[in-house]
C-alpha atoms as a PDB file:
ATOM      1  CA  UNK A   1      65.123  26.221 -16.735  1.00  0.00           C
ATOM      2  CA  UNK A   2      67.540  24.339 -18.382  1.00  0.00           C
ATOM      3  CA  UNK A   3      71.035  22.993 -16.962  1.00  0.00           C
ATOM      4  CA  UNK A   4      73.650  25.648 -17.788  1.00  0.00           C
ATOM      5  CA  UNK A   5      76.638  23.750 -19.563  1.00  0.00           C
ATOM      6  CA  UNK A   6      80.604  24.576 -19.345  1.00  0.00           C
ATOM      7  CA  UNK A   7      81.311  22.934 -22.962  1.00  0.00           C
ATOM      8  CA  UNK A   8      79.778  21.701 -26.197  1.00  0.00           C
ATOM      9  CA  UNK A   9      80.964  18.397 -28.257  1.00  0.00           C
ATOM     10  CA  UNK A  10      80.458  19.159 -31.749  1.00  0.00           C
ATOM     11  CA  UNK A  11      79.889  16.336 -34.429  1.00  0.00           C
ATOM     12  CA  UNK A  12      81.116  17.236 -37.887  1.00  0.00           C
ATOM     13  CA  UNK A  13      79.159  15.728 -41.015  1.00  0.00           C
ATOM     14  CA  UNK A  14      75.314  16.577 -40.679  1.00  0.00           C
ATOM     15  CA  UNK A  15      75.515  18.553 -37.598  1.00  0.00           C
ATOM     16  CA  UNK A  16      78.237  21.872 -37.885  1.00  0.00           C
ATOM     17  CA  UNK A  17      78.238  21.202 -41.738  1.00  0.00           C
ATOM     18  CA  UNK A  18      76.690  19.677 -44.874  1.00  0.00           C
ATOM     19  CA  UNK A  19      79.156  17.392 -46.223  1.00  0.00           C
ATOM     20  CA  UNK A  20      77.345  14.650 -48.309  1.00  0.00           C
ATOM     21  CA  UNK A  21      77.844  15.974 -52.095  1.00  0.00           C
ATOM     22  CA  UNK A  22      81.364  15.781 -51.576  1.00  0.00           C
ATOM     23  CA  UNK A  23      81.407  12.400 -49.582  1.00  0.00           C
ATOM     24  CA  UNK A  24      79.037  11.050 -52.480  1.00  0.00           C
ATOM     25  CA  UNK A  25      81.365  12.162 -55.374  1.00  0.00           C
ATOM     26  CA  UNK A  26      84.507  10.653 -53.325  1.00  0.00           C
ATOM     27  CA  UNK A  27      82.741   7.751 -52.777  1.00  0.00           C
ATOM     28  CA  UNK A  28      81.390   7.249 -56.454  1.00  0.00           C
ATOM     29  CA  UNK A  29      84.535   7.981 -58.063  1.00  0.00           C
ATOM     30  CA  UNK A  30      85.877   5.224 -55.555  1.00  0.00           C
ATOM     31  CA  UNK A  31      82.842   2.356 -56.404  1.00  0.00           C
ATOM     32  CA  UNK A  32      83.639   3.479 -59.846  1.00  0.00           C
ATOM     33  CA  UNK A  33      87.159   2.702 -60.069  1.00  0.00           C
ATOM     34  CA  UNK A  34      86.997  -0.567 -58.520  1.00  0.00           C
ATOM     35  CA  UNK A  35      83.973  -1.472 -60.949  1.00  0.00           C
ATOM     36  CA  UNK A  36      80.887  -1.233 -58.535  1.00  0.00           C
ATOM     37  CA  UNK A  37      78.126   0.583 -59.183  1.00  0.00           C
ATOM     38  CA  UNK A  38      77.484   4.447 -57.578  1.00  0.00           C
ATOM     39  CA  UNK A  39      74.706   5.542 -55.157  1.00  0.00           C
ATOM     40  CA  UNK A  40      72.895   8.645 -55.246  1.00  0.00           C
ATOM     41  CA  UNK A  41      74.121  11.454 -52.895  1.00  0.00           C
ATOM     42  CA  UNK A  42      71.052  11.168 -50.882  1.00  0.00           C
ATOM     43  CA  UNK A  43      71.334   7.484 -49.943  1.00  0.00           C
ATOM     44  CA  UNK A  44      74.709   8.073 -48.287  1.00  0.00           C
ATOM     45  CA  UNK A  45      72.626   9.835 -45.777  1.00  0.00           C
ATOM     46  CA  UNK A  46      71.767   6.815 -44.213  1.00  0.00           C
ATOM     47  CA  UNK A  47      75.497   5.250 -44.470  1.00  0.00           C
ATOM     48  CA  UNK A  48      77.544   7.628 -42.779  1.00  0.00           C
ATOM     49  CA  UNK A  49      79.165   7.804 -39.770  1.00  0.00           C
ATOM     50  CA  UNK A  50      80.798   5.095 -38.505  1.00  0.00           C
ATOM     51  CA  UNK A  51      83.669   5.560 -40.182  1.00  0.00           C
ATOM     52  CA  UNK A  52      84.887   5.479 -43.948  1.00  0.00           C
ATOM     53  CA  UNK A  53      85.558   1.530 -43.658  1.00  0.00           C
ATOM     54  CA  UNK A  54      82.090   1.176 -42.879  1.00  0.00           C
ATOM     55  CA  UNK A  55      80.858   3.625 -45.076  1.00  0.00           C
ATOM     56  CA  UNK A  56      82.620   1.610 -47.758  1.00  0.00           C
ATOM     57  CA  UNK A  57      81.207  -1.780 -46.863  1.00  0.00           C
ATOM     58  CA  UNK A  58      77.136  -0.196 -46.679  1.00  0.00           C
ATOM     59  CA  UNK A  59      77.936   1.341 -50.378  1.00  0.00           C
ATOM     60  CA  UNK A  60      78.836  -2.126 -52.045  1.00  0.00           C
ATOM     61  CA  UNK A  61      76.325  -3.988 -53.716  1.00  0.00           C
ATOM     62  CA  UNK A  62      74.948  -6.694 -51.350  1.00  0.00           C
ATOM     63  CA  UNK A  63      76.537  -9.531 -52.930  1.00  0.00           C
ATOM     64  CA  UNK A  64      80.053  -7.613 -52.781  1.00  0.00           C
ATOM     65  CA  UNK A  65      79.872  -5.987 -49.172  1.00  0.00           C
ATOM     66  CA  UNK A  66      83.078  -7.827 -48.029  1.00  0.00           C
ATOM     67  CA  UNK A  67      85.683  -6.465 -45.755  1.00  0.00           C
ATOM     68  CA  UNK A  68      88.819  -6.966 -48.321  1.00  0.00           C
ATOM     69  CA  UNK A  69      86.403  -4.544 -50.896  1.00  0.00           C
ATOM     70  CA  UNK A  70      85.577  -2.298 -48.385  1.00  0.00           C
ATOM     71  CA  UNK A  71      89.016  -1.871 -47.183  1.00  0.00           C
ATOM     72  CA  UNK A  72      89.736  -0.703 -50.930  1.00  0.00           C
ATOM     73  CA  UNK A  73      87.259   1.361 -51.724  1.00  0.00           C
ATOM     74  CA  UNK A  74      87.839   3.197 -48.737  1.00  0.00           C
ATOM     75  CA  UNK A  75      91.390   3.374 -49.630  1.00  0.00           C
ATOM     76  CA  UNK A  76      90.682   4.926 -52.571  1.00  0.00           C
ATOM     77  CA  UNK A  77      87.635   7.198 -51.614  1.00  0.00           C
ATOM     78  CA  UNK A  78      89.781   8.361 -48.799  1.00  0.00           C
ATOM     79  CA  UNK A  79      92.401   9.536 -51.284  1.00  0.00           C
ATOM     80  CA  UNK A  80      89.703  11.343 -53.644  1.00  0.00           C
ATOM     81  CA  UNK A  81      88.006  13.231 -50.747  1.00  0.00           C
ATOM     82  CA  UNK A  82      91.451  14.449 -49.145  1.00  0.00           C
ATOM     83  CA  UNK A  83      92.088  15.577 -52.792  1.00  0.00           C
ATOM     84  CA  UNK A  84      88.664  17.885 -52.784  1.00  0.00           C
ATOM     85  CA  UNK A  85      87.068  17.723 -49.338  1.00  0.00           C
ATOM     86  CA  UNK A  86      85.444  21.949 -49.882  1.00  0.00           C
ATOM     87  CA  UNK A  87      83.785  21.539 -53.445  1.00  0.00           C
ATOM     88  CA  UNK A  88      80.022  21.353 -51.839  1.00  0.00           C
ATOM     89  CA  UNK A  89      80.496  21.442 -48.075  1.00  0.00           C
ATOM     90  CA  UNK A  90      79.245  24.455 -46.548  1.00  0.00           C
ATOM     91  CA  UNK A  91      78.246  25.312 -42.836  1.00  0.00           C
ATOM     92  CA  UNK A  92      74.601  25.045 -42.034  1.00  0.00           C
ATOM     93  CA  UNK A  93      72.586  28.017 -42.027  1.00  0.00           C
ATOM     94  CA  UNK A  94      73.294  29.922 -38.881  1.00  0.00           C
ATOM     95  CA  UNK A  95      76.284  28.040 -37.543  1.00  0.00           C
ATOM     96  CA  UNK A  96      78.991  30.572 -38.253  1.00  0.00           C
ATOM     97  CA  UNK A  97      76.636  33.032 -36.541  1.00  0.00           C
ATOM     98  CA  UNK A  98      76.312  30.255 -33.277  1.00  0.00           C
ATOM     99  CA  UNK A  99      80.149  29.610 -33.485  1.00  0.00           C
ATOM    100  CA  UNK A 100      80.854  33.096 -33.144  1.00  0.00           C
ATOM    101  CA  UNK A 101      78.675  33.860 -30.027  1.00  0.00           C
ATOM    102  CA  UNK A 102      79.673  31.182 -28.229  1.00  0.00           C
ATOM    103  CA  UNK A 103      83.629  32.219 -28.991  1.00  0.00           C
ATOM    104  CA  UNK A 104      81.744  34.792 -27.669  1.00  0.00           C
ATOM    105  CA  UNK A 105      80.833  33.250 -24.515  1.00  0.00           C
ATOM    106  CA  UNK A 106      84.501  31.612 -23.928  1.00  0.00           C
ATOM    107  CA  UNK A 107      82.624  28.188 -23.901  1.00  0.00           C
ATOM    108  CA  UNK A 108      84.689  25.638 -24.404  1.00  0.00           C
ATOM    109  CA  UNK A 109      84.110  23.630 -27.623  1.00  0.00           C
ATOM    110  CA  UNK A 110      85.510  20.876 -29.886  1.00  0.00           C
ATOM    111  CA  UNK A 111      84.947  18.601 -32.976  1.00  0.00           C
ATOM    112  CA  UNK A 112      84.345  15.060 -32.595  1.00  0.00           C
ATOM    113  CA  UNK A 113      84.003  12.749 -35.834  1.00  0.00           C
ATOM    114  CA  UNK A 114      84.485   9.332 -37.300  1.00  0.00           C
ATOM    115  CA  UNK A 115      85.588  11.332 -40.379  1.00  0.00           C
ATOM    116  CA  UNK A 116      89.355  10.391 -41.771  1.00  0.00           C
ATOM    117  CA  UNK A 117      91.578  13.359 -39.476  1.00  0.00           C
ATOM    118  CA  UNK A 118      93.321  14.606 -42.411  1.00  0.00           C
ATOM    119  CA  UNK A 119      90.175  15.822 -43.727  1.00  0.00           C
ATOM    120  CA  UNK A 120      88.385  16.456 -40.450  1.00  0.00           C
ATOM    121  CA  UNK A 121      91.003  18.732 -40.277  1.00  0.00           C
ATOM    122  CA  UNK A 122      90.999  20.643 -43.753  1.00  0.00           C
ATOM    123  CA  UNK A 123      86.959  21.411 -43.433  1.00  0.00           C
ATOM    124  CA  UNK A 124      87.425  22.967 -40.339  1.00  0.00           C
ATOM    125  CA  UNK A 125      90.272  25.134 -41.170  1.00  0.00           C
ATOM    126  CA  UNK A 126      88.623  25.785 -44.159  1.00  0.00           C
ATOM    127  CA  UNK A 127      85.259  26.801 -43.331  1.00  0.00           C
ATOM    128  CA  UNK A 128      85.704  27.748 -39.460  1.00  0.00           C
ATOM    129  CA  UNK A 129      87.601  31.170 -38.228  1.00  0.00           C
ATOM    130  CA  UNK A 130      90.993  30.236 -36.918  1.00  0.00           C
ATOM    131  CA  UNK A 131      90.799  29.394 -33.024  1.00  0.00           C
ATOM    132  CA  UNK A 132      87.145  28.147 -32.653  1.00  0.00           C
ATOM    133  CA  UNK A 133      87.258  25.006 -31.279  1.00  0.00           C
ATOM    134  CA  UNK A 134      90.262  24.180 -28.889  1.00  0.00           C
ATOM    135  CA  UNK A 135      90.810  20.511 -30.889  1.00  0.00           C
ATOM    136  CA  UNK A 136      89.223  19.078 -33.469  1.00  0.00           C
ATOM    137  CA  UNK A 137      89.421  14.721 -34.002  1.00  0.00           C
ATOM    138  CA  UNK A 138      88.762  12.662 -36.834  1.00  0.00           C
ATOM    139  CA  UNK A 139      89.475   9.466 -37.744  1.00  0.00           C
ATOM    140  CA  UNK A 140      92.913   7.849 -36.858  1.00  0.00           C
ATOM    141  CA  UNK A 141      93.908   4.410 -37.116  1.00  0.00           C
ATOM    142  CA  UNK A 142      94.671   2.562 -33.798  1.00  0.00           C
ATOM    143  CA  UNK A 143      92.581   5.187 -31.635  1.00  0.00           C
ATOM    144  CA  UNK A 144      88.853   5.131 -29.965  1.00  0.00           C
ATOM    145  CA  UNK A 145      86.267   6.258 -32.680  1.00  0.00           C
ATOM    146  CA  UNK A 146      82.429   6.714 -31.636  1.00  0.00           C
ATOM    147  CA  UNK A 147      81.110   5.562 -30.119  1.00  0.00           C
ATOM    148  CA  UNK A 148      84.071   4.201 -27.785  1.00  0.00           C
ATOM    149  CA  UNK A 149      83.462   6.747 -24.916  1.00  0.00           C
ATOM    150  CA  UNK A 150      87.379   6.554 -24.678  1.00  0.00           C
ATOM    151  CA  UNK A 151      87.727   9.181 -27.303  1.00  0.00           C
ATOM    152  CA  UNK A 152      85.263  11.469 -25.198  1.00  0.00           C
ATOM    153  CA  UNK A 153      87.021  11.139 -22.294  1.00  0.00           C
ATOM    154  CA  UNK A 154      90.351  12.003 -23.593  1.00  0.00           C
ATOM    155  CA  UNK A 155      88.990  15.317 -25.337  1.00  0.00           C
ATOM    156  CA  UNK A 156      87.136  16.262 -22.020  1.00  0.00           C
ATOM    157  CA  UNK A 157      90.191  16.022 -20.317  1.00  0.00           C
ATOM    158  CA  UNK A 158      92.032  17.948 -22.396  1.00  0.00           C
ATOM    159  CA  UNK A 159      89.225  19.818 -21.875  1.00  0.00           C
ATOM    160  CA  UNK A 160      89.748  19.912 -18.064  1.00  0.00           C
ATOM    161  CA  UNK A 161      86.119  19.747 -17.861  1.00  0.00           C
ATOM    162  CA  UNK A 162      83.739  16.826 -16.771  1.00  0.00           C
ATOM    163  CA  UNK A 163      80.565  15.149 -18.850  1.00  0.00           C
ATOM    164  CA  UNK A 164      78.298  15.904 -16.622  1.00  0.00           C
ATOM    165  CA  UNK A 165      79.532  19.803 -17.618  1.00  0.00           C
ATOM    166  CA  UNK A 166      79.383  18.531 -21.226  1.00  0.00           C
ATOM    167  CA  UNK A 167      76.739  18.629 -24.330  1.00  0.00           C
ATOM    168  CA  UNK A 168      77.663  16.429 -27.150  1.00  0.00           C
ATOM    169  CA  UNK A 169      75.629  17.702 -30.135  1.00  0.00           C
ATOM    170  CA  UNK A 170      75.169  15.270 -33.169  1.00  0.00           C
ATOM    171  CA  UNK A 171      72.740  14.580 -35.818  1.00  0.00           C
ATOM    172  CA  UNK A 172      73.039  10.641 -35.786  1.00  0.00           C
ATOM    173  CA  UNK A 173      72.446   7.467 -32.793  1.00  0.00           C
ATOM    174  CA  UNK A 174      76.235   7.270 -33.276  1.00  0.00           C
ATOM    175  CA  UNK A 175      76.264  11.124 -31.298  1.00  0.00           C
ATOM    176  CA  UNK A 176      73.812  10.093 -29.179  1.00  0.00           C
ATOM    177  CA  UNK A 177      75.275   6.171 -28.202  1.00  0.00           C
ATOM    178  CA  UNK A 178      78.585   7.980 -27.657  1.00  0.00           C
ATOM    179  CA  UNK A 179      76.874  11.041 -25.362  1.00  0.00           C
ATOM    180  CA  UNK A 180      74.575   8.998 -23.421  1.00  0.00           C
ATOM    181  CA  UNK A 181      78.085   5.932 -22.963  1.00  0.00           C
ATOM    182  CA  UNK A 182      80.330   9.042 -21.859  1.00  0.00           C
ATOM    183  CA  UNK A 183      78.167  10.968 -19.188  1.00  0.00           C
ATOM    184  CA  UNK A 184      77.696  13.484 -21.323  1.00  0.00           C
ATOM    185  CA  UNK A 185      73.890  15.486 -22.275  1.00  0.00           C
ATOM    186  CA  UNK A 186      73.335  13.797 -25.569  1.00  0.00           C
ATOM    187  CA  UNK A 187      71.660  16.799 -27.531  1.00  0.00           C
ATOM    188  CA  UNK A 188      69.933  16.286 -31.047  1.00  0.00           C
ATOM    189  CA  UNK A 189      69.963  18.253 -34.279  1.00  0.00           C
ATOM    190  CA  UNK A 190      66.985  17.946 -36.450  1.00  0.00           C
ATOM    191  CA  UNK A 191      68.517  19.446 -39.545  1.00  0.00           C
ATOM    192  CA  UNK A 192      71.146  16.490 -40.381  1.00  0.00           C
ATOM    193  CA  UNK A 193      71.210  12.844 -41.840  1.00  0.00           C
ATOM    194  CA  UNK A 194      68.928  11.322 -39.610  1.00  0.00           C
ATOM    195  CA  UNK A 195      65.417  11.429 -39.336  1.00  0.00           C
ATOM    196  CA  UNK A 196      64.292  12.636 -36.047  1.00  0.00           C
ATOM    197  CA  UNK A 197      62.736   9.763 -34.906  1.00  0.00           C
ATOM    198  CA  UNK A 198      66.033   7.836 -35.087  1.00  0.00           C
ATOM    199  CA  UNK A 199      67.741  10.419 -32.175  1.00  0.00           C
ATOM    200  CA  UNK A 200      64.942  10.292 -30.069  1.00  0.00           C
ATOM    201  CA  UNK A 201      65.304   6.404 -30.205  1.00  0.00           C
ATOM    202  CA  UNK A 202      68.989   6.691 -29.567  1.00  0.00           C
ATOM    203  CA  UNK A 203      68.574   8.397 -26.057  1.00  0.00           C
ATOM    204  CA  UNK A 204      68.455  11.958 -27.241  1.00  0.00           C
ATOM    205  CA  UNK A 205      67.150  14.775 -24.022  1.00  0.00           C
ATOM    206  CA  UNK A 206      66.550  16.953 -26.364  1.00  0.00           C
ATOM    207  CA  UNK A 207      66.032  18.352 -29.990  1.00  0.00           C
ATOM    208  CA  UNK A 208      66.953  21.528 -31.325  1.00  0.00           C
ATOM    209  CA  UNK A 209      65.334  23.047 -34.645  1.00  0.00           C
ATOM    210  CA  UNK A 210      67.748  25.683 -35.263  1.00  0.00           C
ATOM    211  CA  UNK A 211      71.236  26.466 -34.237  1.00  0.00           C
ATOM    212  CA  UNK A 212      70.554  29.367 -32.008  1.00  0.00           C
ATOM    213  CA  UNK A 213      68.698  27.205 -29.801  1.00  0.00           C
ATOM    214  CA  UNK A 214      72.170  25.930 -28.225  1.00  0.00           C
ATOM    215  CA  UNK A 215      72.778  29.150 -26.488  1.00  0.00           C
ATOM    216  CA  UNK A 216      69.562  28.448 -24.567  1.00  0.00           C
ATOM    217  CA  UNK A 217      71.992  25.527 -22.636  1.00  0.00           C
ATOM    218  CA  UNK A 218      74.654  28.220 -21.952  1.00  0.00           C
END
């Protein structure tokens, strides 16, 4: 029997949605501008989530990954994406339906991500039925990203709710580093970015296959 939990962490990219055409056409049209060559969508898999600086310094050619061209191209993919952030993106199969139950369920439940706020905040509002999550964070300059366990801690006690009370759900070792540094039960989701075998190396205590399998935990 497994613990019952008070509240869920939700990670954005990978995990609640599928994000990476639009990323990769931000991106691209960023690389592009500043006269680098683009990446296939599929190999920004691997990049993401760290951040959009960092997302910009792994896309560079090896020769040009420096942080004065990354600090650019992020700039400029920034802009792009904010521009068009709901082209491609679309929830993954069955999360709407697991949203809604655990509304449902009056289990408390936010968005966590290393993706730029602005835009953190338009795919939410945009895909998501108003008043799902209490709070949703991206991104902002001068505060705690993931996997700083700061940012965790200030959600959870806005929260009024303590990790040990807490899954954090991601697709990535970023989710998982960040669960395992904040207290909290550092879940896996097999159907993002990651390979499997990279979550279970990151700490994950479990794997689900499908989003209904969440509502096991609660």
């Amino acid at each position: 029997m497994k613990v019952k939990y008070k509240g869920i962490i939700f990670d954005l990219d990978g995990t609640l949605v599928d994000t990476i055409e639009d990323i990769a056409v931000a991106m691209n049209r960023a690389l592009k501008h500043r006269g680098f060559p683009e990446l296939q969508a599929e190999q920004y898999k691997e990049r993401v989530g760290w951040g959009i600086q960092r997302l910009a310094f792994l896309s560079l050619p090896q020769g040009a990954q420096s942080e004065e061209n990354a600090a650019l191209v992020a700039s400029d993919a920034a802009r792009f994406y904010a521009e068009t952030p709901l082209v491609h993106t679309r929830p993954y199969p069955g999360i709407l339906e697991l949203i809604a139950e655990l509304v449902r369920k009056k289990i408390k439940m936010v968005v966590l991500t290393n993706k730029p706020d602005p835009v953190a905040q338009k795919v939410v509002a945009g895909l998501f039925p108003q008043g799902s999550f209490a709070s949703v964070r991206g991104e902002v300059s001068g505060k705690p990203r993931k996997p700083d366990p700061a940012c965790v801690w200030e959600m959870l006690v806005e929260m009024d709710i303590t990790p040990a009370d807490v899954i954090f759900a991601g697709d990535s070792e970023i989710d998982i580093e960040t669960a395992v540094v904040s207290g909290c039960f550092p879940l896996g989701v097999s159907w993002g970015y990651r390979p499997r075998k990279t979550i279970e190396q990151a700490g994950a205590r479990w794997i689900i296959e499908e989003p209904e399998e969440l509502l096991e935990f609660f």
